[in-house]
Protein backbone atom coordinates (compact mmCIF):
# COMPACT_ATOMS: atom_id res chain seq x y z
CA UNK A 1 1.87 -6.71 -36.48
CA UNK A 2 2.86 -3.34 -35.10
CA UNK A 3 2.34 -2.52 -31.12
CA UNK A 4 -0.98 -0.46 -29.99
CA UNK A 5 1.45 1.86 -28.14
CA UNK A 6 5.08 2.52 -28.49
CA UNK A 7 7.57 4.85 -27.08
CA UNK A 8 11.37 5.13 -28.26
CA UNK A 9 13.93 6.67 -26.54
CA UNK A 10 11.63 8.54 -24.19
CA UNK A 11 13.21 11.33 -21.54
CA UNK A 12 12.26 13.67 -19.06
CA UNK A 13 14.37 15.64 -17.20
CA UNK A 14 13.75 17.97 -14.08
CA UNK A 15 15.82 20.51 -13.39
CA UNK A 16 19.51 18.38 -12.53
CA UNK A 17 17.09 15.04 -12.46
CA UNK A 18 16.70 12.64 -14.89
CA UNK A 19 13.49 10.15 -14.59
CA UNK A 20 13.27 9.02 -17.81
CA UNK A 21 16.18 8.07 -19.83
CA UNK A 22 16.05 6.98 -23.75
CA UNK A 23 13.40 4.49 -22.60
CA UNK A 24 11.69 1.77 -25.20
CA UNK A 25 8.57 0.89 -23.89
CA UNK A 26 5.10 -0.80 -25.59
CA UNK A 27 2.16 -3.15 -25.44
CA UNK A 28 -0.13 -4.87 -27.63
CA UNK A 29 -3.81 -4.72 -28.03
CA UNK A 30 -5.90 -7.18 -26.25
CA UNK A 31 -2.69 -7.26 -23.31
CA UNK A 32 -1.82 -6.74 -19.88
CA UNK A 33 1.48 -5.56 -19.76
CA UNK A 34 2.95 -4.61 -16.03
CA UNK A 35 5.35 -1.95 -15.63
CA UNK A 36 7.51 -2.99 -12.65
CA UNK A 37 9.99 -0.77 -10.59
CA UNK A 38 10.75 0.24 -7.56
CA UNK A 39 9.59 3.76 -6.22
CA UNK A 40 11.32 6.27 -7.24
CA UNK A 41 12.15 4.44 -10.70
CA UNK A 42 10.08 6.44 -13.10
CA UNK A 43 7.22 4.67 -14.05
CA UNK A 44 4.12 7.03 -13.21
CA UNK A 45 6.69 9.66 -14.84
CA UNK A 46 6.80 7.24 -17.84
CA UNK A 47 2.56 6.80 -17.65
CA UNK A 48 1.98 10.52 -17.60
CA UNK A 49 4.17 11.38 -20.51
CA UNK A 50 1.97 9.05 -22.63
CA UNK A 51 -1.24 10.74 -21.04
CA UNK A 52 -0.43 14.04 -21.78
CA UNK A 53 0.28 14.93 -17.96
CA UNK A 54 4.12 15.65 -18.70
CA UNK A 55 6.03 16.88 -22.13
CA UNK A 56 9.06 14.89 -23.15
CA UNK A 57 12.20 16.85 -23.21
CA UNK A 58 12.95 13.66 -26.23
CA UNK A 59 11.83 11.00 -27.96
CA UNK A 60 8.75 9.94 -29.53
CA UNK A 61 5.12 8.15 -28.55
CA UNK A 62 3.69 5.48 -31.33
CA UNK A 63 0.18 5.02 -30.50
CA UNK A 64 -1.64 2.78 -33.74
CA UNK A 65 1.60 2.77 -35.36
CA UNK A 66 1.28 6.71 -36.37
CA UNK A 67 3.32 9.25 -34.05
CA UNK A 68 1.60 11.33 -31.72
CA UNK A 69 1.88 14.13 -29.49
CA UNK A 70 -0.14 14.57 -26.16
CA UNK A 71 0.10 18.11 -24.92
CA UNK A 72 -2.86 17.40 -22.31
CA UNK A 73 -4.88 14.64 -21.31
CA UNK A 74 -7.56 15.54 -23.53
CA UNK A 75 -4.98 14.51 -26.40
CA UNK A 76 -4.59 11.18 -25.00
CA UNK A 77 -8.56 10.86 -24.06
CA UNK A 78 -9.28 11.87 -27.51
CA UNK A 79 -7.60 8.40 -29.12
CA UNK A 80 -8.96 6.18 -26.43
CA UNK A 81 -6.23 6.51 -23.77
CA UNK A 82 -7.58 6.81 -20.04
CA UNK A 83 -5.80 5.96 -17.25
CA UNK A 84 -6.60 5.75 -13.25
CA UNK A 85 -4.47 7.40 -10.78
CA UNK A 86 -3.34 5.80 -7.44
CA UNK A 87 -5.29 8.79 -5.83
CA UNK A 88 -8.82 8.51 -6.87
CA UNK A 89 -10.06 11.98 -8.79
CA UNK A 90 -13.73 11.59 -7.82
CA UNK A 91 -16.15 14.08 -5.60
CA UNK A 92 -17.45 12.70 -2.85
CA UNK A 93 -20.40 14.64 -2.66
CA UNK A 94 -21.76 13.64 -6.65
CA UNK A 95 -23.13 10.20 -6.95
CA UNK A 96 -21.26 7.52 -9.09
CA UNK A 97 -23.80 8.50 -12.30
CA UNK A 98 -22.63 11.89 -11.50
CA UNK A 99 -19.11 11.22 -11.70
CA UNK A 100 -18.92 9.08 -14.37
CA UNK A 101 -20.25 11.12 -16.76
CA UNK A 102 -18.87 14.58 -16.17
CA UNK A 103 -17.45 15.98 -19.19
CA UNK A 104 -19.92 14.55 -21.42
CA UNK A 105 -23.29 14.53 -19.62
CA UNK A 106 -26.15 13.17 -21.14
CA UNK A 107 -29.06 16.06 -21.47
CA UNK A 108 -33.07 16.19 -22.01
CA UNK A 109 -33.71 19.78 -23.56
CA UNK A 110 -31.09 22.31 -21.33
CA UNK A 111 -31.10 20.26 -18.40
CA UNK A 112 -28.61 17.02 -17.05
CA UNK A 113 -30.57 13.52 -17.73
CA UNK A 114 -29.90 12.18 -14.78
CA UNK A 115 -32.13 9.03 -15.64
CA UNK A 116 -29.97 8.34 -18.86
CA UNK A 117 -26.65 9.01 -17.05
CA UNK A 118 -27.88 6.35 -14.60
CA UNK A 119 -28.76 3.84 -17.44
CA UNK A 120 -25.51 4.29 -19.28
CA UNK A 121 -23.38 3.54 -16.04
CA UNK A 122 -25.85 0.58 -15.17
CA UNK A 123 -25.06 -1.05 -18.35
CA UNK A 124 -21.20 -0.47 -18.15
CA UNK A 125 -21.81 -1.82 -14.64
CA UNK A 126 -23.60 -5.40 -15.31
CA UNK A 127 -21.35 -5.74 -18.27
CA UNK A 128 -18.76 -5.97 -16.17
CA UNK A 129 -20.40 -7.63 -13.18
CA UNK A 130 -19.32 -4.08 -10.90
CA UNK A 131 -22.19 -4.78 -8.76
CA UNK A 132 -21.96 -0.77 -8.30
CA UNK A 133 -25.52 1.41 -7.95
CA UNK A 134 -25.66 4.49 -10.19
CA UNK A 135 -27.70 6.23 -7.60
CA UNK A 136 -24.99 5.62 -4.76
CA UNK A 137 -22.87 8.88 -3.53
CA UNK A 138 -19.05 8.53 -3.75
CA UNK A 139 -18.73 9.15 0.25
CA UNK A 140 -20.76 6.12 0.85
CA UNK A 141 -18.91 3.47 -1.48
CA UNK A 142 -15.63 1.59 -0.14
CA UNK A 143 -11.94 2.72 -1.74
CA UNK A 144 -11.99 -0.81 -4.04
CA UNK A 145 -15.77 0.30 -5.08
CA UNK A 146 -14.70 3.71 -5.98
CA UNK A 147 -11.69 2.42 -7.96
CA UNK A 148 -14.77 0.56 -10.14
CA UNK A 149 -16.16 3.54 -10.47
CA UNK A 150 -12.67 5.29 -12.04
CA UNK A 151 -12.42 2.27 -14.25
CA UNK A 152 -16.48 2.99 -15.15
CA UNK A 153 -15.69 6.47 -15.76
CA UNK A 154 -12.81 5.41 -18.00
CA UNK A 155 -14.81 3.00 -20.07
CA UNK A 156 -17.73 5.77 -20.46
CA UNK A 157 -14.90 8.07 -22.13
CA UNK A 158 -13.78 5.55 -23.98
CA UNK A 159 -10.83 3.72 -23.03
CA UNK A 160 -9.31 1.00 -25.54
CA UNK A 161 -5.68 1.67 -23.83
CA UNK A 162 -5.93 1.59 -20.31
CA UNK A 163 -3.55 2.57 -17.82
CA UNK A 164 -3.89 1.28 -13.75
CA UNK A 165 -1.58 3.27 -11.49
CA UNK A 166 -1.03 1.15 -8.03
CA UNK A 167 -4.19 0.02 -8.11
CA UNK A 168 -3.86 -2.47 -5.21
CA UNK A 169 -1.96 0.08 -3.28
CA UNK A 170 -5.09 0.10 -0.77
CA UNK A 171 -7.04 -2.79 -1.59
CA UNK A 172 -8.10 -5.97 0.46
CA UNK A 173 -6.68 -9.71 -1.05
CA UNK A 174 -10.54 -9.75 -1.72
CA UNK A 175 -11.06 -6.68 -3.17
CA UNK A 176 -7.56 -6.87 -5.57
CA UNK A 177 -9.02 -10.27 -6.95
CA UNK A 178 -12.20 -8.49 -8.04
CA UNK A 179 -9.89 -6.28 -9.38
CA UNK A 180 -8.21 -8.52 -11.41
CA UNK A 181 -11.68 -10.42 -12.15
CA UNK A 182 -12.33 -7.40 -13.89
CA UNK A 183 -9.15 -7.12 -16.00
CA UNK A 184 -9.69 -10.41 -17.42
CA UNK A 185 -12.76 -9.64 -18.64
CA UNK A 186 -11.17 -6.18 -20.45
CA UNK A 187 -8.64 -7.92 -22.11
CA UNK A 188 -10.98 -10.90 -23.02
CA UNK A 189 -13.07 -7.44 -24.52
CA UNK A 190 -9.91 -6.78 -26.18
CA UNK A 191 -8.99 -3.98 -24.68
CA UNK A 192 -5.13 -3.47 -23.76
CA UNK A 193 -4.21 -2.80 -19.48
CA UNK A 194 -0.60 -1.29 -18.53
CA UNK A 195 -1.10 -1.84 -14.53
CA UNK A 196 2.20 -0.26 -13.10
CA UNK A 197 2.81 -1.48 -9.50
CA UNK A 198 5.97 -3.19 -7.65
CA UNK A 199 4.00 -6.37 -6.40
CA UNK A 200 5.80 -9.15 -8.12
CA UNK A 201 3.18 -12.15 -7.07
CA UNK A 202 0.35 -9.29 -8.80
CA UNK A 203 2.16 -9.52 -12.04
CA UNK A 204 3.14 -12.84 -12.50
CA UNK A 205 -1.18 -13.17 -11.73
CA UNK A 206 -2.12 -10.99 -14.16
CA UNK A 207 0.51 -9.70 -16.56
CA UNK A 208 1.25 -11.09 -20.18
CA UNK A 209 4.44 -8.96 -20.59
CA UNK A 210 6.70 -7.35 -18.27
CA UNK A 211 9.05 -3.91 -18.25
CA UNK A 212 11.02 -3.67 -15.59
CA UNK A 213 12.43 0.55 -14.88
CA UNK A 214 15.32 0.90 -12.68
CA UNK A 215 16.61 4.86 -11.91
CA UNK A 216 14.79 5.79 -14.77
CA UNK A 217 16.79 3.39 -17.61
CA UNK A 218 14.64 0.46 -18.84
CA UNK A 219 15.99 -2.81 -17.16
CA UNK A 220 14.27 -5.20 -18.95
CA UNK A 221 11.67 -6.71 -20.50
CA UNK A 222 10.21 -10.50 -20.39
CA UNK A 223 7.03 -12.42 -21.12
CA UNK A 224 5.47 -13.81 -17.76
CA UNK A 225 5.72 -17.27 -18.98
CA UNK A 226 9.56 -16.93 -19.19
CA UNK A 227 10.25 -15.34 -16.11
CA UNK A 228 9.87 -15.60 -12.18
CA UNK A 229 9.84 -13.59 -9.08
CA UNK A 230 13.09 -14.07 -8.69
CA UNK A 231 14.64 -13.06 -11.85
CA UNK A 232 12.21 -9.90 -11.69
CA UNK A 233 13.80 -8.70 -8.10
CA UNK A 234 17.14 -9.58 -9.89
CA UNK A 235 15.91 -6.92 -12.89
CA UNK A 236 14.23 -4.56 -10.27
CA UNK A 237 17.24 -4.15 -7.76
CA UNK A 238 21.07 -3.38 -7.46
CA UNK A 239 21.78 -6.65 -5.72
CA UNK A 240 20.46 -10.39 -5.58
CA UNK A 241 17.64 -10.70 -3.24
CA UNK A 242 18.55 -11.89 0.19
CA UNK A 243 17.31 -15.51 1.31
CA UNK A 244 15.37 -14.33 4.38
CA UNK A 245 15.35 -17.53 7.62
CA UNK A 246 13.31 -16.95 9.84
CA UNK A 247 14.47 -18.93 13.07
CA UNK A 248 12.68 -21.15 15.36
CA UNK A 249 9.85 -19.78 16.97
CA UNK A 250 11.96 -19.89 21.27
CA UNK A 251 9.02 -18.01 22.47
CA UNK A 252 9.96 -16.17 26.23
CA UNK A 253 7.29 -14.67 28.40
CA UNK A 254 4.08 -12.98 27.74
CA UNK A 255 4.89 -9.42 26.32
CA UNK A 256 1.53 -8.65 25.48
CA UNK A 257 -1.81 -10.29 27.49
CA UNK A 258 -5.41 -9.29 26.28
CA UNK A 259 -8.62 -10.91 27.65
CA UNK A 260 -11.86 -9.88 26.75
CA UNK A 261 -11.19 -6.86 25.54
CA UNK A 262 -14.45 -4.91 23.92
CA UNK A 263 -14.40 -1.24 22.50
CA UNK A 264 -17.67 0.63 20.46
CA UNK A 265 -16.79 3.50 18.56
CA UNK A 266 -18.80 6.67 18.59
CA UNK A 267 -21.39 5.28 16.28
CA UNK A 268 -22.49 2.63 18.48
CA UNK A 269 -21.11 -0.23 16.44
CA UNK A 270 -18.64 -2.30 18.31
CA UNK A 271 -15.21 -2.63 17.32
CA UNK A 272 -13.41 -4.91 19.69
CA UNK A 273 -15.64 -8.00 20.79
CA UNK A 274 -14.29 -10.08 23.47
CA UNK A 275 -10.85 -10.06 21.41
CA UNK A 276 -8.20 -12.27 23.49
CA UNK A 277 -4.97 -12.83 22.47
CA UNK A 278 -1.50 -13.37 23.86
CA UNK A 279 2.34 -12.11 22.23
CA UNK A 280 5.16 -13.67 23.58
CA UNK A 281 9.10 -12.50 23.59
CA UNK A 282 10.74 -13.32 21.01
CA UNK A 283 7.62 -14.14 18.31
CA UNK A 284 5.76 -12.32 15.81
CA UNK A 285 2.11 -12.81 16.01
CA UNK A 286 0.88 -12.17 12.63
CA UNK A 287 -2.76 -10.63 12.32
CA UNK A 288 -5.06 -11.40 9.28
CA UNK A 289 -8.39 -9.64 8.62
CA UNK A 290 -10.57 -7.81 6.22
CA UNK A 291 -9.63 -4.11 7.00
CA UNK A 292 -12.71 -2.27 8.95
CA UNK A 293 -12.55 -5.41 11.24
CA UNK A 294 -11.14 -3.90 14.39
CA UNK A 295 -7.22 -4.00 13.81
CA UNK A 296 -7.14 -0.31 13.81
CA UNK A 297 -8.97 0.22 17.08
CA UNK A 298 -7.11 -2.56 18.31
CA UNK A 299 -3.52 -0.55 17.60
CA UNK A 300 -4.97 2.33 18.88
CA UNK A 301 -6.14 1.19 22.32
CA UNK A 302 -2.86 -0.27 22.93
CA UNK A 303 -1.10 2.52 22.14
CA UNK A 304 -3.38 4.62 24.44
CA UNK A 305 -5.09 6.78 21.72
CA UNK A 306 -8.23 5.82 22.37
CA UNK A 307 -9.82 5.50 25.93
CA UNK A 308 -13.45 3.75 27.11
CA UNK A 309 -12.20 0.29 26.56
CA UNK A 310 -13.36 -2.43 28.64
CA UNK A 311 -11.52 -5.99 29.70
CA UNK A 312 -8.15 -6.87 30.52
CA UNK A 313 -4.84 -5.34 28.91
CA UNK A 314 -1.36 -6.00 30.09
CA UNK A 315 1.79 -4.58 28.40
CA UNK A 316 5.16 -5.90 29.60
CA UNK A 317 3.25 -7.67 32.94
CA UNK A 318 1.64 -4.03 33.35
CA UNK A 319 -2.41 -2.81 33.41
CA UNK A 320 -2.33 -0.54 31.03
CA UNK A 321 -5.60 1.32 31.50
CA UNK A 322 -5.13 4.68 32.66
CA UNK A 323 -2.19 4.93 31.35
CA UNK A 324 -1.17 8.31 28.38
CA UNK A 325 0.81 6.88 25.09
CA UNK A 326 4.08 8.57 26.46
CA UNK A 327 3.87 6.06 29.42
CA UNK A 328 3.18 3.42 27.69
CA UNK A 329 6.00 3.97 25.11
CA UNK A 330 8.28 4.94 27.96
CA UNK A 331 7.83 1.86 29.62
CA UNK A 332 9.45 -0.12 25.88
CA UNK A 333 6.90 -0.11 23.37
CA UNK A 334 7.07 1.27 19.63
CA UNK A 335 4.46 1.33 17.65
CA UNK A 336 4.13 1.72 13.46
CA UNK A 337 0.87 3.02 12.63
CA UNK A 338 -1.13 2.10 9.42
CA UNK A 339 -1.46 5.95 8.39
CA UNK A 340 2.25 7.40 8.46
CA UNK A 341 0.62 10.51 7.85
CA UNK A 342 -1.88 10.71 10.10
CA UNK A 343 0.03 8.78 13.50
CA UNK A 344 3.86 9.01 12.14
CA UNK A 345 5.50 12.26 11.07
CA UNK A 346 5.16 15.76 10.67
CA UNK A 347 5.48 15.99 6.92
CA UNK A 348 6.10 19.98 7.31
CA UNK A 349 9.13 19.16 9.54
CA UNK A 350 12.64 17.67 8.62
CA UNK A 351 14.42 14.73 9.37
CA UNK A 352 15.46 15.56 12.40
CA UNK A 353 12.68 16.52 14.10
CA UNK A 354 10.86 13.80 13.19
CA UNK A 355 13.15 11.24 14.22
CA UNK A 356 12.80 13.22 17.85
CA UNK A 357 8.92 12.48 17.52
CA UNK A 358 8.19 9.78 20.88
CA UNK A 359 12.14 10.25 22.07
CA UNK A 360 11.49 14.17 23.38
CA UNK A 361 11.80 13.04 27.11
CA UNK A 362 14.09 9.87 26.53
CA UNK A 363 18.26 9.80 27.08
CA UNK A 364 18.46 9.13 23.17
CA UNK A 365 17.85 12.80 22.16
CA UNK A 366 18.40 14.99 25.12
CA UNK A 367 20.98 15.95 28.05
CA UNK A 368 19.90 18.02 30.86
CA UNK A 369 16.10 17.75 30.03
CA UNK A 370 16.73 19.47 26.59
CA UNK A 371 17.12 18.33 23.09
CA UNK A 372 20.24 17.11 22.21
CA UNK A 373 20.77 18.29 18.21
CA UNK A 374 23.86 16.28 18.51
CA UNK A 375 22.39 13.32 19.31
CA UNK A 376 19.82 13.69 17.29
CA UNK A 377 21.86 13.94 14.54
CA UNK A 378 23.78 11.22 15.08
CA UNK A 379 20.76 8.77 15.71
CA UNK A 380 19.61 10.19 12.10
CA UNK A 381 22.89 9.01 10.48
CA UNK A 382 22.88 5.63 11.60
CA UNK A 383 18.98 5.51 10.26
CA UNK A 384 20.16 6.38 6.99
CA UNK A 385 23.05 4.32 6.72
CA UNK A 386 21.43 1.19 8.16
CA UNK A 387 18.16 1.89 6.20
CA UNK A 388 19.76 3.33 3.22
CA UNK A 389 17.56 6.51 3.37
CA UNK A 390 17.46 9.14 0.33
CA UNK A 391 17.94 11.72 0.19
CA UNK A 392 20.60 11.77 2.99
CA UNK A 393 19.33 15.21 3.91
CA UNK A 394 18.23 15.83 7.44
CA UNK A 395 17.08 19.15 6.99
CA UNK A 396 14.74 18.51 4.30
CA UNK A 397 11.16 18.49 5.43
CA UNK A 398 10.06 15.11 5.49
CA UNK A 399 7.08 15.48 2.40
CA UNK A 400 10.34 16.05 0.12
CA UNK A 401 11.04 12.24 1.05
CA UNK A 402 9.23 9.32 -1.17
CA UNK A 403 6.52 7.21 0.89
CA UNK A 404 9.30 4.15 0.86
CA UNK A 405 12.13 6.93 2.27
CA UNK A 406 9.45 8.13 4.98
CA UNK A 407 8.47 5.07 6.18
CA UNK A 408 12.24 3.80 6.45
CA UNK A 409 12.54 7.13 8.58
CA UNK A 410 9.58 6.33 11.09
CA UNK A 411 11.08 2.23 10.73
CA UNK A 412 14.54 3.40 12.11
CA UNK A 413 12.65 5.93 14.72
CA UNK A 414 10.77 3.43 15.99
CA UNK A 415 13.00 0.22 16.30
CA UNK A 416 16.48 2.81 17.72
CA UNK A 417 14.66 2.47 21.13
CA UNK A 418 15.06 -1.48 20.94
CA UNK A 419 11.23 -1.55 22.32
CA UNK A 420 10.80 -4.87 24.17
CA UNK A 421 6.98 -4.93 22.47
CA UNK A 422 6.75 -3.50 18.44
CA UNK A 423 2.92 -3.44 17.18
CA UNK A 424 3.38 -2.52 14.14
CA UNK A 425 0.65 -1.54 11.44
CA UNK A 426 1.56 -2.63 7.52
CA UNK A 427 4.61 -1.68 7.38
CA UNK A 428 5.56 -2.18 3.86
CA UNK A 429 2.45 -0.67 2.45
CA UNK A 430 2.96 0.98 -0.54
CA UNK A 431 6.48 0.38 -0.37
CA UNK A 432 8.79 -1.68 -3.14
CA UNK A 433 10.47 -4.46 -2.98
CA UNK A 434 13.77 -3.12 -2.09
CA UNK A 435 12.82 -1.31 0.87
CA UNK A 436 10.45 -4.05 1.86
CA UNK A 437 13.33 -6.14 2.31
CA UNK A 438 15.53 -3.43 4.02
CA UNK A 439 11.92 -3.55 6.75
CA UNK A 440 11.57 -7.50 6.74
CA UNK A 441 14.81 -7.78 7.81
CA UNK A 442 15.10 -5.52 10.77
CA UNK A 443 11.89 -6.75 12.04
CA UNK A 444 13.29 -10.39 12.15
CA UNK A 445 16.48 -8.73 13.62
CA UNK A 446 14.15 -6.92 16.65
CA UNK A 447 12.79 -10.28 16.90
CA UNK A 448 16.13 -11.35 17.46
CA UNK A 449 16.80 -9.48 20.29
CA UNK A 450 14.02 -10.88 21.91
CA UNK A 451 11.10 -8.13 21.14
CA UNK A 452 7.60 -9.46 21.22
CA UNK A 453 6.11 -7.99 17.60
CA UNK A 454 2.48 -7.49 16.92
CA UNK A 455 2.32 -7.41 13.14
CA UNK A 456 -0.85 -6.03 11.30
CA UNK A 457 -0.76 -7.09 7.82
CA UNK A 458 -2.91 -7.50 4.92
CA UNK A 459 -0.05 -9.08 2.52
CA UNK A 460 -0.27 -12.57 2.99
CA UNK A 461 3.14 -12.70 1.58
CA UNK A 462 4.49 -10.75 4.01
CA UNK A 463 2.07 -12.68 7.02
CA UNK A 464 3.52 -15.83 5.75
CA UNK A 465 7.27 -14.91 5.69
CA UNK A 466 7.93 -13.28 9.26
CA UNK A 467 4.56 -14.21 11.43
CA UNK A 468 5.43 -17.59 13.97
CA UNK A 469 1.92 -17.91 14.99
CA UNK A 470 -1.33 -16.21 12.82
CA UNK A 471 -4.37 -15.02 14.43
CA UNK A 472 -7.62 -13.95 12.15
CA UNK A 473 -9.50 -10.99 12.85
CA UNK A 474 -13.15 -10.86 12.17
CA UNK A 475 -16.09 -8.37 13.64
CA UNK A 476 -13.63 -7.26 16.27
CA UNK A 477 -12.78 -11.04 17.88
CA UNK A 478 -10.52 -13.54 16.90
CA UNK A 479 -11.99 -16.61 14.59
CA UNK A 480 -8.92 -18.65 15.11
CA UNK A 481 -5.23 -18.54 15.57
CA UNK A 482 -2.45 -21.22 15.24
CA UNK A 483 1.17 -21.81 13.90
CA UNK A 484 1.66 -20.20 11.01
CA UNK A 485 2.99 -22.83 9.03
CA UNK A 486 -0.81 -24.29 9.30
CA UNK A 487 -2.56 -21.40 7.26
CA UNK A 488 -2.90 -21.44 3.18
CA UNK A 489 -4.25 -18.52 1.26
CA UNK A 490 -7.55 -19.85 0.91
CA UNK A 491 -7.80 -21.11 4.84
CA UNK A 492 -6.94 -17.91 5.79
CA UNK A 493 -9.37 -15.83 3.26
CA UNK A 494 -12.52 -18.27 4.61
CA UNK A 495 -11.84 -17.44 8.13
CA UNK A 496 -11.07 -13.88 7.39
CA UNK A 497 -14.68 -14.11 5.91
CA UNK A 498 -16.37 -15.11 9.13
CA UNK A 499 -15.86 -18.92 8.58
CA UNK A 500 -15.22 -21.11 11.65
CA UNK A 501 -13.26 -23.69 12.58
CA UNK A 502 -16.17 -26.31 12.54
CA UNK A 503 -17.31 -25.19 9.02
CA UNK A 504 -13.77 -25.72 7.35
C-alpha cells in the first residue's frame, strides 16, 4: 500500500543556504507522524514546500501516489491538504463562525448566512467535543481555544492531510492534552496528522512514526514503538545527550522573602493574593501554575515593573518597595522574562547592544562612565562560545537571530553578572532540545555558585529536572509547596487546578 504523501529527494536552497537537502519524507493515511528537529533544522521549510508556501529548487511531492505540484496553497487546499501555523492567521475582530468560513461563506440570496455559517462550525465543533461557541469573537477566546478554531477552519476546507506547526509552542499541560484529545479522535476519523515540534515526551505521546531533520539532511526515521527519548536526542543532535545531576539541595540564607504579598491589576481583578514564599541560596524554587494565575505579575513586581503592591518583599535581606528595576538589578539580581520580545532585547539592535541592555551603568561594559565597545565585545565572545551562539555575528541585529540563538543571547546577558538572585521566566520556551540543554546546564551551574533561582515554568519536565523544592500557583496564592521529589504529574496538575491539600 502506497503512502498518502511522499516526497523524494526534496531541496530548497536560499541564496548560499541550503535547508532542505535530497530529503525522503512521508506518512500514511489514518497516522500521526512527528517531524522532529531542532530549530533551525528545516522542518517548517520542509511543511511549506508541501503546502505550496515555498517552490522546490528539486525533487518531487507524491501526494495519493500521483505526483503533484503546489505552486500556492490553494494547490495544496484543493486535494485536502491544510495545515496550521505556529502563529495563528485569524482576525480578532470576526467571530469564530466568521473565521472559519472565509473563503467559502455560506449565503441566503446576495447576502453572508451567518445562521448557517454558525450551524456548520457547531457541528464540526460537537463532533469533535471543541466546546467552542460559533458566536464568540476571536479577541475573547484563549490562544489553545483559538488553535481549535484553526483546526475548525481546517476541517471546514477540508483537510484529510493535516499539518500542526508547534502547536504546543504556547499551550498549558492542560490545554496540549486537549490538544492531543483531539488528534486521537482525527486519526480514529482517519484522517492523517504531521505535528512538527522538538518536544520529545509530545511525540513519543502521540506520534506513530517519527522523522528526525538535522541541518536540513534527513537523520532518521523510526516507529515510536521502536524508539526512545534517548535514541531521538541521539538522531536530533551532534553529540550524546549529557546526564544532567542535579546536587543536593545545601540551601544558604534567604535570597528572596515574600509575605503577604497582594497586587490587582487595572481591571480590578486581583493578581497576587496573600502569595508567601521564601528562595534560599543555593536552590531553585520551581513554580507550577496554569498561566493567567499571577506568575507574570509576580516577575514583574519583583523586578520593579509594576508598582501599587502591597505586603512584604525582601531581595537579598533588602525592602524592596520604592525601589526602580536598575536598583534592584544593581544590587545582584537578573531576571529572564517570559516575553523575550517584549522585556528582553531590542530586536532592531545587534548583538552588542543588546548584550549592554541592564549592564549600561555597571564595570562590565564601561570605563570612565562610558560604554566600553571593547568590553562589550569581549563579554559577547565568551556568550557565544560558552552558549554556542549562531550566527557568531555581533553586528547583526538581533531579529536576524533564531528564537533559540536570541534567547541564548539574553541567557548569557543575564547570568555574565553572576546575580546572587536569577527569577527567571520559561526559559526554554520554544526552544529545542539542544539549546535547552546548553540553558539547563548553566542554570544548575549559577546554582552552583550559590545563586538563589526563581524558576517559572510550565514544562513539568523541565520543573522536575532542576527545581529542589516546587511551589503551585493558583488565583495569585500558593496552594502548596514541598520537595520536589514529592510532586507527580497528576499531583501537580490537581493542585494547579485549585485542589488542596485536604482534598488529595
Amino acid at each position: 500500500m502506497g503512502h498518502l504523501l511522499e516526497t523524494r529527494k526534496l531541496t530548497k536552497v536560499f541564496g548560499d543556504f541550503t535547508a532542505n537537502q535530497d530529503v525522503d519524507f512521508w506518512c500514511d493515511e489514518g497516522k500521526v507522524t512527528s517531524l522532529l528537529g531542532e530549530n533551525g533544522a528545516g522542518k517548517t521549510t520542509l511543511m511549506n514546500m508541501i503546502y505550496g508556501l515555498y517552490q522546490p529548487d528539486g525533487g518531487e511531492i507524491f501526494f495519493d501516489g500521483k505526483p503533484v505540484t503546489f505552486k500556492s496553497p490553494r494547490d495544496a487546499i484543493a486535494v485536502e491538504i491544510q495545515m496550521v501555523h505556529q502563529h495563528f492567521m485569524l482576525i480578532d475582530e470576526f467571530t469564530v463562525a466568521e473565521n472559519v468560513v472565509m473563503g467559502a461563506e455560506p449565503v441566503k440570496g446576495l447576502l453572508f448566512h451567518t445562521k448557517e455559517a454558525r450551524r456548520r462550525v457547531l457541528e464540526i465543533s460537537d463532533a469533535y467535543h471543541f466546546g467552542i461557541d460559533p458566536a464568540m469573537r476571536v479577541s475573547d477566546l484563549s490562544v489553545g481555544e483559538k488553535q481549535k478554531v484553526e483546526i475548525i477552519k481546517a476541517l471546514y476546507h477540508g483537510a484529510r492531510l493535516l499539518i500542526l506547526d508547534e502547536p504546543t509552542a504556547v499551550l498549558t499541560p492542560q490545554e496540549t492534552e486537549g490538544l492531543f484529545d483531539v488528534i486521537r479522535k482525527l486519526k480514529a476519523a482517519g484522517r492523517s496528522i504531521i505535528i512538527i515540534t522538538h518536544k520529545l515526551h509530545e511525540t513519543m505521546e502521540i506520534a506513530d512514526e517519527i522523522f528526525v531533520l538535522r541541518h536540513g539532511v534527513m537523520g532518521g526515521y523510526v516507529k515510536k514503538e521502536e524508539t526512545d527519548p534517548y535514541q531521538l536526542t541521539c538522531m536530533m543532535v551532534d553529540h550524546q545527550p549529557k546526564e544532567f545531576q542535579k546536587e543536593k539541595l545545601q540551601p544558604g540564607g534567604t535570597a528572596l522573602y515574600i509575605n503577604g504579598l497582594d497586587y490587582v491589576r487595572e481591571d480590578g481583578t486581583k493578581a497576587l493574593d496573600q502569595l508567601s514564599l521564601e528562595v534560599h541560596s543555593g536552590e531553585i524554587y520551581g513554580i507550577a501554575g496554569i498561566e493567567g494565575n499571577g506568575q507574570l505579575e509576580l516577575l514583574e513586581v519583583i523586578s520593579g515593573i509594576l508598582r501599587g503592591w502591597k505586603g512584604r518583599l525582601e531581595v537579598l535581606g533588602e525592602d524592596i518597595s520604592g525601589k526602580t528595576t536598575r536598583q534592584i538589578v544593581e544590587s545582584g539580581v537578573s531576571f529572564i522574562h517570559s516575553d523575550r520580545m517584549e522585556r528582553g532585547l531590542l530586536l532592531g539592535q545587534n548583538a552588542s547592544m543588546n548584550v549592554a541592555l541592564g549592564n549600561q551603568y555597571s564595570d562590565l561594559v564601561t570605563s570612565r562612565h562610558k560604554m566600553d565597545w571593547k568590553k562589550i565585545d569581549a563579554m559577547l565572545e565568551e556568550i557565544f562560545e560558552k552558549y554556542q551562539v549562531s550566527p557568531r555575528n555581533k553586528a547583526l541585529p538581533l531579529k536576524s537571530f533564531s528564537g533559540g540563538n536570541q534567547q541564548k543571547i539574553i541567557i548569557g546577558r543575564e547570568f555574565y553578572r553572576n546575580p546572587r538572585l536569577a527569577v527567571i521566566a520559561h526559559p526554554t520556551r520554544g526552544v529545542d532540545v539542544g539549546v535547552c540543554e546548553i540553558i539547563h546546564e548553566s542554570i544548575l551551574e549559577l546554582k552552583r555558585q550559590g545563586a538563589a533561582i526563581l524558576l517559572i515554568t510550565a514544562d513539568f519536565d523541565e520543573l522536575f529536572r532542576l527545581s529542589d523544592r516546587i511551589g503551585v500557583m493558583y488565583e495569585g496564592h500558593m496552594v502548596t509547596e514541598n520537595i520536589a521529589g514529592t510532586f507527580t504529574s497528576t499531583k501537580l496538575g490537581f493542585y494547579m487546578g485549585g485542589g488542596k491539600e485536604n482534598e488529595d
